[in-house]
PDB file of N, CA and C in Angstrom:
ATOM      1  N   UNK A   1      -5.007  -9.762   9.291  1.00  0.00           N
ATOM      2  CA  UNK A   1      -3.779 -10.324   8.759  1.00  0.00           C
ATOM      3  C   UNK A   1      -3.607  -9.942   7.282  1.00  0.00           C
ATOM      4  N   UNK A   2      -4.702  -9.805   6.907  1.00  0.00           N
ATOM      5  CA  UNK A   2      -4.611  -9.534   5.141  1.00  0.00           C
ATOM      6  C   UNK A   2      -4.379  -8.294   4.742  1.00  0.00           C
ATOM      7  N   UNK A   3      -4.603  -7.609   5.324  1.00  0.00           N
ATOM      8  CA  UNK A   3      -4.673  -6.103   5.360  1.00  0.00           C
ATOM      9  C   UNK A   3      -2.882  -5.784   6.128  1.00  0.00           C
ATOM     10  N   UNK A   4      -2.591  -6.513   6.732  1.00  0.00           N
ATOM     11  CA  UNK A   4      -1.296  -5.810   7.193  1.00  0.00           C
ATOM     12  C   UNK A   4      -0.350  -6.397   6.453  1.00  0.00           C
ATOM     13  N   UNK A   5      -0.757  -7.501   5.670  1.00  0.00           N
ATOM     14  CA  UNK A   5       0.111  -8.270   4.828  1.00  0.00           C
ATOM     15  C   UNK A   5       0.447  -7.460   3.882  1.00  0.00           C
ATOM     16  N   UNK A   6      -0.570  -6.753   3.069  1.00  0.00           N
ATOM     17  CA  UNK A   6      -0.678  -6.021   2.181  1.00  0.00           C
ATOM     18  C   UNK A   6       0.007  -4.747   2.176  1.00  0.00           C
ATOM     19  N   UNK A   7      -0.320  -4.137   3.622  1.00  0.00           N
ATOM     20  CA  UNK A   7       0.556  -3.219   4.042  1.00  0.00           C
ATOM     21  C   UNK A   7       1.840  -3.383   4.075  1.00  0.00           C
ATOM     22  N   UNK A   8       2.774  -4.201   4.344  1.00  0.00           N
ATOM     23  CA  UNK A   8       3.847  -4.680   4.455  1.00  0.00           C
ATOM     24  C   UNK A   8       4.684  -5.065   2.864  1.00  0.00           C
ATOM     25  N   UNK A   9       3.730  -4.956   2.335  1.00  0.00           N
ATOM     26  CA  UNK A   9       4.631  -5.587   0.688  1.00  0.00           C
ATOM     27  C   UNK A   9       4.213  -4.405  -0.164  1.00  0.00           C
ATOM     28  N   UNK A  10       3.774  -3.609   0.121  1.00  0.00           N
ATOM     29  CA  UNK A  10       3.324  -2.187  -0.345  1.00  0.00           C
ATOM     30  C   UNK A  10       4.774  -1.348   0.408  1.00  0.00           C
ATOM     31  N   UNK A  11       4.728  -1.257   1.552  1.00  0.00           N
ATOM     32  CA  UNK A  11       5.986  -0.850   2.228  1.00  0.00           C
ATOM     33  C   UNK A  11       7.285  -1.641   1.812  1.00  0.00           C
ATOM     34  N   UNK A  12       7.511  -2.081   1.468  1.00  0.00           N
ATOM     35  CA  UNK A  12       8.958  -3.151   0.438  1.00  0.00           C
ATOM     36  C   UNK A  12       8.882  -2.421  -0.669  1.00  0.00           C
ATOM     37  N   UNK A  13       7.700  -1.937  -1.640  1.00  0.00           N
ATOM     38  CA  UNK A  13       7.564  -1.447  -2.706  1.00  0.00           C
ATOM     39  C   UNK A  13       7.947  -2.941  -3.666  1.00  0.00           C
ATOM     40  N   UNK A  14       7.780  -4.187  -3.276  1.00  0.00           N
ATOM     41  CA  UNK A  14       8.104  -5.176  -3.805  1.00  0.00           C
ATOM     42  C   UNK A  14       6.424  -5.745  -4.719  1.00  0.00           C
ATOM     43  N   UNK A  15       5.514  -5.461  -4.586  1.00  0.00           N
ATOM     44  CA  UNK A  15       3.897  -6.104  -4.641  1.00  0.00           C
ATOM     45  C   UNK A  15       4.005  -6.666  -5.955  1.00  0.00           C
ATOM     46  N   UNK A  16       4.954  -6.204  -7.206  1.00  0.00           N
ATOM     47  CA  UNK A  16       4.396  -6.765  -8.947  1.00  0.00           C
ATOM     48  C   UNK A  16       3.135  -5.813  -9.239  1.00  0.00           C
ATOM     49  N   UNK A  17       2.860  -6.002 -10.402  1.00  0.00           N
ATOM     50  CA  UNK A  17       1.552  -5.505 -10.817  1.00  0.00           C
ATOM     51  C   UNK A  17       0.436  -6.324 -10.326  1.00  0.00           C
ATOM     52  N   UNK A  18      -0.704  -5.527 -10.327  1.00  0.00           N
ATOM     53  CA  UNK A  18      -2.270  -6.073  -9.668  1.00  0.00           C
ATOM     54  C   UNK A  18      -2.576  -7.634  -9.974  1.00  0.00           C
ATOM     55  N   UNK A  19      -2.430  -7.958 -10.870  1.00  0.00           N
ATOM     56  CA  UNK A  19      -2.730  -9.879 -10.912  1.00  0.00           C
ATOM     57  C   UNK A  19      -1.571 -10.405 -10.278  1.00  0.00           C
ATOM     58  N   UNK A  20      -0.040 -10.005 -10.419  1.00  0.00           N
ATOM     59  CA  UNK A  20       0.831 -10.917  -9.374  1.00  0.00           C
ATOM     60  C   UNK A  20       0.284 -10.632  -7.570  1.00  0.00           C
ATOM     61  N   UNK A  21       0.282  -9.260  -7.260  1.00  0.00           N
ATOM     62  CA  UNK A  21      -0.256  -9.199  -6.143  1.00  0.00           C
ATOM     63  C   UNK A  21      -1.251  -9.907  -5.790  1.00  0.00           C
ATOM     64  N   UNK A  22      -2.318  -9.549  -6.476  1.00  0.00           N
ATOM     65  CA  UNK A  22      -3.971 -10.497  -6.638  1.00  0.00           C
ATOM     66  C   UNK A  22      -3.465 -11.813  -5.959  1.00  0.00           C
ATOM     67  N   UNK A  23      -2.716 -12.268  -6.756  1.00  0.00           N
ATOM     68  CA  UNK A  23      -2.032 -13.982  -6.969  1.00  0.00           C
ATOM     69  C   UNK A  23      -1.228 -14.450  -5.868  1.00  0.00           C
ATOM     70  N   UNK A  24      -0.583 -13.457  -5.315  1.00  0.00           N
ATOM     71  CA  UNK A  24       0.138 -13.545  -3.962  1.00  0.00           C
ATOM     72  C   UNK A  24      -1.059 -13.538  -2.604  1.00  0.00           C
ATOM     73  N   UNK A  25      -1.696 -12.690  -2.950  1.00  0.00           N
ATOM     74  CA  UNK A  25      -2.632 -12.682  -1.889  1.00  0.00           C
ATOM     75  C   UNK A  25      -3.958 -13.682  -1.679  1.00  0.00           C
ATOM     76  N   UNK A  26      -4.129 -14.584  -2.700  1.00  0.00           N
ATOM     77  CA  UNK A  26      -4.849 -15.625  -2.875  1.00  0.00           C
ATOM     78  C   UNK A  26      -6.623 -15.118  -3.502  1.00  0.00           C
ATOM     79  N   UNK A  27      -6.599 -13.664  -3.621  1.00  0.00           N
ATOM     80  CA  UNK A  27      -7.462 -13.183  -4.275  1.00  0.00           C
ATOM     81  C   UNK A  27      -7.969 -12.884  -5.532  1.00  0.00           C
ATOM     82  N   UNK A  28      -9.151 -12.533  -6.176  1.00  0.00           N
ATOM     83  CA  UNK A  28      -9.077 -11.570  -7.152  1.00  0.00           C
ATOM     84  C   UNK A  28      -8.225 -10.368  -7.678  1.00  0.00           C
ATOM     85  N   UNK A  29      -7.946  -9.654  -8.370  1.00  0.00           N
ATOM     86  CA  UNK A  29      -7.849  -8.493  -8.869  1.00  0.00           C
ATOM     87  C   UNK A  29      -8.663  -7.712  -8.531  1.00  0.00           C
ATOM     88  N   UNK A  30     -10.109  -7.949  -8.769  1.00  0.00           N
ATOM     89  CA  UNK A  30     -11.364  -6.884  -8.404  1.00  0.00           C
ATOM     90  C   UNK A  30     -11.251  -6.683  -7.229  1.00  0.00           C
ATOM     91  N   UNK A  31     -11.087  -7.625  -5.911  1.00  0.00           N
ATOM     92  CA  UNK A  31     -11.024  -8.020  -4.999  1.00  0.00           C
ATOM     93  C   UNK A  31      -9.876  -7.272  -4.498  1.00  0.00           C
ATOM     94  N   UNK A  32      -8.278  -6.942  -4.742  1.00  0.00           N
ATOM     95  CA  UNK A  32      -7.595  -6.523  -4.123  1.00  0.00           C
ATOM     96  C   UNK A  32      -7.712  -4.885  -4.340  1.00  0.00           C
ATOM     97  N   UNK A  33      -8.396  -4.486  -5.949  1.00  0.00           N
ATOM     98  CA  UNK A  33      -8.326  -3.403  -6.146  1.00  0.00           C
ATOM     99  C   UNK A  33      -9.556  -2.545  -4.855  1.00  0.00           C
ATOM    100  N   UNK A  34     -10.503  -3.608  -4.854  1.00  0.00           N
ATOM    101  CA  UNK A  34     -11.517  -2.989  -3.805  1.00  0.00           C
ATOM    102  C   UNK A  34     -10.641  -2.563  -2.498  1.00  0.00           C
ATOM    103  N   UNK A  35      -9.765  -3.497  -2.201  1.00  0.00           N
ATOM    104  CA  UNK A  35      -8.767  -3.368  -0.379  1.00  0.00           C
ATOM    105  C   UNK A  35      -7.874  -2.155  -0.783  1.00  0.00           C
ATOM    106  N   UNK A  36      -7.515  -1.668  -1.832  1.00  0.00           N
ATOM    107  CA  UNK A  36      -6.278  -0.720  -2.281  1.00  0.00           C
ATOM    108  C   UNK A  36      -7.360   0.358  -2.500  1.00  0.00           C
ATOM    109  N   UNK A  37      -8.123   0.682  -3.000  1.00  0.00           N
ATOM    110  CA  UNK A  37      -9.258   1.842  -3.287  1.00  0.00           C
ATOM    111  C   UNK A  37      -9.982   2.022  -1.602  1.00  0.00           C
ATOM    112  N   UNK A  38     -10.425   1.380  -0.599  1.00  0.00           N
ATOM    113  CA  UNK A  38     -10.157   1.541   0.436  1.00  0.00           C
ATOM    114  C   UNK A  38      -9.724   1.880   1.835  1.00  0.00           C
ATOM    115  N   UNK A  39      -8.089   1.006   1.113  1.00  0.00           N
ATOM    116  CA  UNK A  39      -6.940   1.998   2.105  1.00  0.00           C
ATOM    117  C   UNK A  39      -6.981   3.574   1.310  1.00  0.00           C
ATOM    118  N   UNK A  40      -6.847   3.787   0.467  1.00  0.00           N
ATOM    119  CA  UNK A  40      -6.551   5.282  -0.497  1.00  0.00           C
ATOM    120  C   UNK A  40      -7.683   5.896   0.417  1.00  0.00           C
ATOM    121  N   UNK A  41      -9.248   5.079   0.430  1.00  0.00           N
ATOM    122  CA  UNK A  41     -10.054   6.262   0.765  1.00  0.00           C
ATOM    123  C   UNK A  41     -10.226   6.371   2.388  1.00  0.00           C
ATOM    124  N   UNK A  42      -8.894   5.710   3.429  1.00  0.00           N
ATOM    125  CA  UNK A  42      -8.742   5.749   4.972  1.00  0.00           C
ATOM    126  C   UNK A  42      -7.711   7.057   5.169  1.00  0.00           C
ATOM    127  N   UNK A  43      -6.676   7.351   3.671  1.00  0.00           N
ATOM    128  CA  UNK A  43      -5.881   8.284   3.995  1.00  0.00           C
ATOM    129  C   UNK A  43      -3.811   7.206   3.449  1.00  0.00           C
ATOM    130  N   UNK A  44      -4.562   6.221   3.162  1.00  0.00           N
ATOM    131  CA  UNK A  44      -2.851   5.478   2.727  1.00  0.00           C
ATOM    132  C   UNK A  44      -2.308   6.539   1.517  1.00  0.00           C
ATOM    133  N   UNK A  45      -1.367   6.588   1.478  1.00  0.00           N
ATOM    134  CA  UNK A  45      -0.452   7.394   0.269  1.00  0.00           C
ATOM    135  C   UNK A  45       0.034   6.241  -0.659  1.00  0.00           C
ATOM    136  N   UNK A  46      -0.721   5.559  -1.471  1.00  0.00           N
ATOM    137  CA  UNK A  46      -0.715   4.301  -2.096  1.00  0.00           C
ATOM    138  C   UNK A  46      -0.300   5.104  -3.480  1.00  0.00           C
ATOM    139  N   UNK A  47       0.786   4.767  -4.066  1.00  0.00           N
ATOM    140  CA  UNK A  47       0.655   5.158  -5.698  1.00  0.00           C
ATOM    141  C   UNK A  47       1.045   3.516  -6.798  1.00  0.00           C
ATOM    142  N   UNK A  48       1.062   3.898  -7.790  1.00  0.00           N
ATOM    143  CA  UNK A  48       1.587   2.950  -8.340  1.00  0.00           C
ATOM    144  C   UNK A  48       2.750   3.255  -9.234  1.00  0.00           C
ATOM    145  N   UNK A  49       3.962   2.757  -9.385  1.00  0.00           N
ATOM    146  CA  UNK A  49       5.082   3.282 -10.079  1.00  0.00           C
ATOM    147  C   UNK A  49       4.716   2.101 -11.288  1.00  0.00           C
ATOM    148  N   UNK A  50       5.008   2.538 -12.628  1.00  0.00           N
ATOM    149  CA  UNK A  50       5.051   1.528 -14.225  1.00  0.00           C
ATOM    150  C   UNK A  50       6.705   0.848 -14.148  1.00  0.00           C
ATOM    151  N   UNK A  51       7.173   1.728 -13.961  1.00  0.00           N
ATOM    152  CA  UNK A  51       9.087   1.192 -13.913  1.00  0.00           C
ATOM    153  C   UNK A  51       8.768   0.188 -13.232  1.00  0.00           C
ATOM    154  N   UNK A  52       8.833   0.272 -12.188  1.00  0.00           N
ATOM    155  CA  UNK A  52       9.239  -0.783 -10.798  1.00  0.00           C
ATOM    156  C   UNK A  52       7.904  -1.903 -10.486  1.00  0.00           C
ATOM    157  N   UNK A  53       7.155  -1.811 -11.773  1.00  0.00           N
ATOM    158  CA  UNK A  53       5.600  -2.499 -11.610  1.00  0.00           C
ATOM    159  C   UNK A  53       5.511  -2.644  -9.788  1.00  0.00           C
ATOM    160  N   UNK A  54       5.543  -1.931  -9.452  1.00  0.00           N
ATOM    161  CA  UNK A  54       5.053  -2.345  -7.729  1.00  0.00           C
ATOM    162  C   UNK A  54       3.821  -0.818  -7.074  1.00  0.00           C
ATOM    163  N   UNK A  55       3.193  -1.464  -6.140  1.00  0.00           N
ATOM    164  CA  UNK A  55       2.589  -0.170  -5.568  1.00  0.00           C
ATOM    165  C   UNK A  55       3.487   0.368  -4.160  1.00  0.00           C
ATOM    166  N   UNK A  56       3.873   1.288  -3.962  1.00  0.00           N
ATOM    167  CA  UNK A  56       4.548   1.899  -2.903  1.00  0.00           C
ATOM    168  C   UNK A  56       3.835   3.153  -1.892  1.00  0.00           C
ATOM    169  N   UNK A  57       4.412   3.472  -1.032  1.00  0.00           N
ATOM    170  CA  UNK A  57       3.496   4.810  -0.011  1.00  0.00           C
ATOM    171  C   UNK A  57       4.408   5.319  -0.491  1.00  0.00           C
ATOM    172  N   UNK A  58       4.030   6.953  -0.737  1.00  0.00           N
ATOM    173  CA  UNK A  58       4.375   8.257  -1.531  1.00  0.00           C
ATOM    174  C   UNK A  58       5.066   8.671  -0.561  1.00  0.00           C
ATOM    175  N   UNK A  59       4.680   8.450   1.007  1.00  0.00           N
ATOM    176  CA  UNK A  59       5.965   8.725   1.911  1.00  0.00           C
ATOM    177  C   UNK A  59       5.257   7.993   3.423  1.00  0.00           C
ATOM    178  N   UNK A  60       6.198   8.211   4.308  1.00  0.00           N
ATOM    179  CA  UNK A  60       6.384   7.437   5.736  1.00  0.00           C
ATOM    180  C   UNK A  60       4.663   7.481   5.780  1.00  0.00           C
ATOM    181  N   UNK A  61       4.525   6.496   6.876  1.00  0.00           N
ATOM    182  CA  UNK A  61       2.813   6.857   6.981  1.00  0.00           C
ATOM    183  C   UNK A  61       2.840   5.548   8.534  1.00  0.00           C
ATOM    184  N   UNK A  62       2.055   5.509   8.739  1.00  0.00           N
ATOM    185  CA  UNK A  62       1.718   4.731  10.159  1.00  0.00           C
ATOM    186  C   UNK A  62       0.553   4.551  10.349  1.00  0.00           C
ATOM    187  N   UNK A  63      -0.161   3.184  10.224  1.00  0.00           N
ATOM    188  CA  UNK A  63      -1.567   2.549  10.355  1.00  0.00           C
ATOM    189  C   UNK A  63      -2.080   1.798   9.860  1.00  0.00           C
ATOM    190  N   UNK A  64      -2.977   1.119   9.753  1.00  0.00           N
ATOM    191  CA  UNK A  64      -3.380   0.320   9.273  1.00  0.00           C
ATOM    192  C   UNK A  64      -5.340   0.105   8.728  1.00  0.00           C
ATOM    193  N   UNK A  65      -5.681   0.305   7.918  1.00  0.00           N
ATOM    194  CA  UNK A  65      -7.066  -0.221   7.565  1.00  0.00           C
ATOM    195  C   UNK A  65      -7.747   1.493   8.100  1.00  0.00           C
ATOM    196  N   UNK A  66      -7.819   1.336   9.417  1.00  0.00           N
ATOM    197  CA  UNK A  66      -8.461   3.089  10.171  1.00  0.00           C
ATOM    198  C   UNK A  66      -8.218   4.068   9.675  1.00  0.00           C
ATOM    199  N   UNK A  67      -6.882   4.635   9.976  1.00  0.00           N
ATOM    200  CA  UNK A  67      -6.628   5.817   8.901  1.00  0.00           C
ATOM    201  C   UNK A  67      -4.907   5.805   8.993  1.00  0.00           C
ATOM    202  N   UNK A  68      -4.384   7.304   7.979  1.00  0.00           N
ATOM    203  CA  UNK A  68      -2.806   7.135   7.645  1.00  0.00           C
ATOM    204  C   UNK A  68      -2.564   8.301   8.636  1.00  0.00           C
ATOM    205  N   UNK A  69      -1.881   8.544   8.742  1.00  0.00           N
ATOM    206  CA  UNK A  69      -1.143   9.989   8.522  1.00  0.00           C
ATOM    207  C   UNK A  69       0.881  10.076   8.625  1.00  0.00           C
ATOM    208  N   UNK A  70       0.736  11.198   7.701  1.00  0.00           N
ATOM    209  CA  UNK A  70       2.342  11.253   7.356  1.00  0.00           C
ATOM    210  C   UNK A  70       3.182  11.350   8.638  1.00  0.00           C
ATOM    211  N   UNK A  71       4.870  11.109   8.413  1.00  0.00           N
ATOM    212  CA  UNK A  71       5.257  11.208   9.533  1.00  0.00           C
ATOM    213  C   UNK A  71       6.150  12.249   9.587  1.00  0.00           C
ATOM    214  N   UNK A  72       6.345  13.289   9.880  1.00  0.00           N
ATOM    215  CA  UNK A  72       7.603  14.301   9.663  1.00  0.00           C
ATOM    216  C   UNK A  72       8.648  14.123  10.806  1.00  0.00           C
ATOM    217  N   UNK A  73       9.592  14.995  10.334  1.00  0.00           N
ATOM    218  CA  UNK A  73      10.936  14.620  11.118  1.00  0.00           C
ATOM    219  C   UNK A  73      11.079  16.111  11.837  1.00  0.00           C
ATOM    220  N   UNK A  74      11.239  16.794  12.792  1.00  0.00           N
ATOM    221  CA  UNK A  74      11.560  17.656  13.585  1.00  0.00           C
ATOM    222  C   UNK A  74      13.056  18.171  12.501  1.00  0.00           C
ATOM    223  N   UNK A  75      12.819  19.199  11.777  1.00  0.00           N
ATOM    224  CA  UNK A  75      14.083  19.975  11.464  1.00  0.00           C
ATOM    225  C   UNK A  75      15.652  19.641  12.249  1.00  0.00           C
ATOM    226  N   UNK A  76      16.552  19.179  11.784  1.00  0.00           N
ATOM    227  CA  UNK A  76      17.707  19.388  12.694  1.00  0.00           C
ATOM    228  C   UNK A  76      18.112  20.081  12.990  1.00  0.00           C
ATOM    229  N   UNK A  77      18.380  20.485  14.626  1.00  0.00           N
ATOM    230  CA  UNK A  77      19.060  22.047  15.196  1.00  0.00           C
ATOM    231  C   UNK A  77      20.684  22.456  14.971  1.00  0.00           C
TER     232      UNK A  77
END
């Protein structure tokens, strides 16, 4: 549940910076940065934008915790 939660407010691109997230998620900081360093090292396209203080996926992706991979679109004919 925590992990898809996370996934899900990462996908909004809504999360705040690392202590509001932390704070939303009822965790640490150290603690969420460990779950975000994690997903990064399963294959998530996790970045962090300074403008929009939020963390977002760099593009489409599908999964959870196991691994990512991107999603492409078939060229239009």
């Amino acid at each position: 549940m925590f992990a898809a939660y996370l996934s899900h407010l990462i996908q909004q691109a809504h999360t705040g910076t690392s202590n509001e997230l932390a704070r939303k998620l009822g965790v640490s900081r150290s603690t969420l940065m460990d779950h975000i360093n994690k997903l990064k090292g399963s294959g998530a396209p996790i970045a962090y934008c300074r403008v929009r203080k939020s963390y977002y996926y760099t593009h489409k992706c599908e999964g959870i915790i196991v691994s990512f991979k991107e999603i492409t679109h078939p060229a239009a004919e």
